[in-house]
Protein backbone atom coordinates (compact mmCIF):
# COMPACT_ATOMS: atom_id res chain seq x y z
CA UNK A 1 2.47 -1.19 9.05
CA UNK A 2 5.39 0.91 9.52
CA UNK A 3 6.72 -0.28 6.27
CA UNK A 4 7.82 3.07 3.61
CA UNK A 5 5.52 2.88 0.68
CA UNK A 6 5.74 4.41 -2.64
CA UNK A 7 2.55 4.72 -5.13
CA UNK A 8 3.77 3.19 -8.58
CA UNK A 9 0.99 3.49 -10.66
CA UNK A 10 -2.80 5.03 -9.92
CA UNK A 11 -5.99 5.36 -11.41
CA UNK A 12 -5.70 8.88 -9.83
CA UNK A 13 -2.74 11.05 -11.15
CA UNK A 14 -2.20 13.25 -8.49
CA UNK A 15 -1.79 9.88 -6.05
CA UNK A 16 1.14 8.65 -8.30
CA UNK A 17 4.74 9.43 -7.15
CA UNK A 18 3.53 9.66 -3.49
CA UNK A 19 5.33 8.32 -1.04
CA UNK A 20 5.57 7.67 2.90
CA UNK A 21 5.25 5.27 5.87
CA UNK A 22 2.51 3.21 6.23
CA UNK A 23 0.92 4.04 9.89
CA UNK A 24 -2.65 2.46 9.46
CA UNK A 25 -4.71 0.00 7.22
CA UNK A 26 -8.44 -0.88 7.54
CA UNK A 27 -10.13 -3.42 4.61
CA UNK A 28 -9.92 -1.08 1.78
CA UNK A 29 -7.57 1.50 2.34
CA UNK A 30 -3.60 2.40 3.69
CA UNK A 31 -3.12 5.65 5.64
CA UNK A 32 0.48 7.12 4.83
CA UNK A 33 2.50 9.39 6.55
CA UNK A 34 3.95 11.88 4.17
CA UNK A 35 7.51 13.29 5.22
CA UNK A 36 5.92 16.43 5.91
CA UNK A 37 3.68 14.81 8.83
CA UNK A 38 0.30 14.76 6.69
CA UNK A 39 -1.77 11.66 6.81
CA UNK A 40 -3.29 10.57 3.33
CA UNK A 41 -5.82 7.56 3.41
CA UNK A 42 -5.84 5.79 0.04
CA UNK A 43 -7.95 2.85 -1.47
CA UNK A 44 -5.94 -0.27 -2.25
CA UNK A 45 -7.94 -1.37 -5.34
CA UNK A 46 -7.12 1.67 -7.20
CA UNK A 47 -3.17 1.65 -6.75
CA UNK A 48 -0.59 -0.26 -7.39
CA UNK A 49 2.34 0.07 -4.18
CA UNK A 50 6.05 -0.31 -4.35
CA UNK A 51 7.09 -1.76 -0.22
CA UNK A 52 10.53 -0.99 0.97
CA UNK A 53 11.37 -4.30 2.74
CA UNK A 54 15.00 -4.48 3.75
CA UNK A 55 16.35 -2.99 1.02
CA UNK A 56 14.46 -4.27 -1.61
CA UNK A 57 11.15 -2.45 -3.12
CA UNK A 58 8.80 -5.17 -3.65
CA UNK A 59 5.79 -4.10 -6.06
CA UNK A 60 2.63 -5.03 -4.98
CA UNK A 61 -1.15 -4.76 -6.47
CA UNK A 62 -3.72 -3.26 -4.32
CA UNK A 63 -6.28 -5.27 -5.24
CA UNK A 64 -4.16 -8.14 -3.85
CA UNK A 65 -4.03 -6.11 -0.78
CA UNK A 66 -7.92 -6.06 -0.27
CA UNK A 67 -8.94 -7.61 2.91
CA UNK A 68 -8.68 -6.87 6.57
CA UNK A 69 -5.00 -7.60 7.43
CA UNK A 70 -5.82 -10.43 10.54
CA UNK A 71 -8.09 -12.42 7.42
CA UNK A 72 -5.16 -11.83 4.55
CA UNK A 73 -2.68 -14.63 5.72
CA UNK A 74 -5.40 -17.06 5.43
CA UNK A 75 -6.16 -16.53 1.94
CA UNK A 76 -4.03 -18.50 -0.84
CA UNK A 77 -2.50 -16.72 -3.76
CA UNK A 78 -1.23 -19.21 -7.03
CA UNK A 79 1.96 -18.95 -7.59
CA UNK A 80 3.99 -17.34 -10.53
């Protein structure tokens, strides 16, 4: 949370292009903060997210994403 978020690729074409700050995230979906103050919940499955961390964007599947936030550092990913 609190991380600025840009939607890279969508399966819905007015989604793509948005960006914003992350302010909340339940199992399923992100709620961004557009610039102009409007809050826009989206479903991580069907997007793919850039992540501004430091100053690198770091691209990031939704469907990676997909769990409740506490239970997501337990699961293992393989490496590539």
């Amino acid at each position: 949370m609190g991380l600025r978020v840009r939607i890279v690729e969508s399966t819905n074409p007015k989604s793509a292009g948005l960006s914003g700050r992350v302010v909340d995230e339940t199992r399923n979906t992100l709620v961004i903060e557009k610039a102009d103050g409007r809050e826009v919940t989206l479903s991580k499955e069907a997007h793919v997210f850039s992540f501004e961390v430091g100053s690198v964007w770091v691209k990031v599947d939704g469907k990676l994403l997909v769990a409740r936030p506490e239970d997501r550092i337990k699961k293992k990913f393989r490496k590539w």
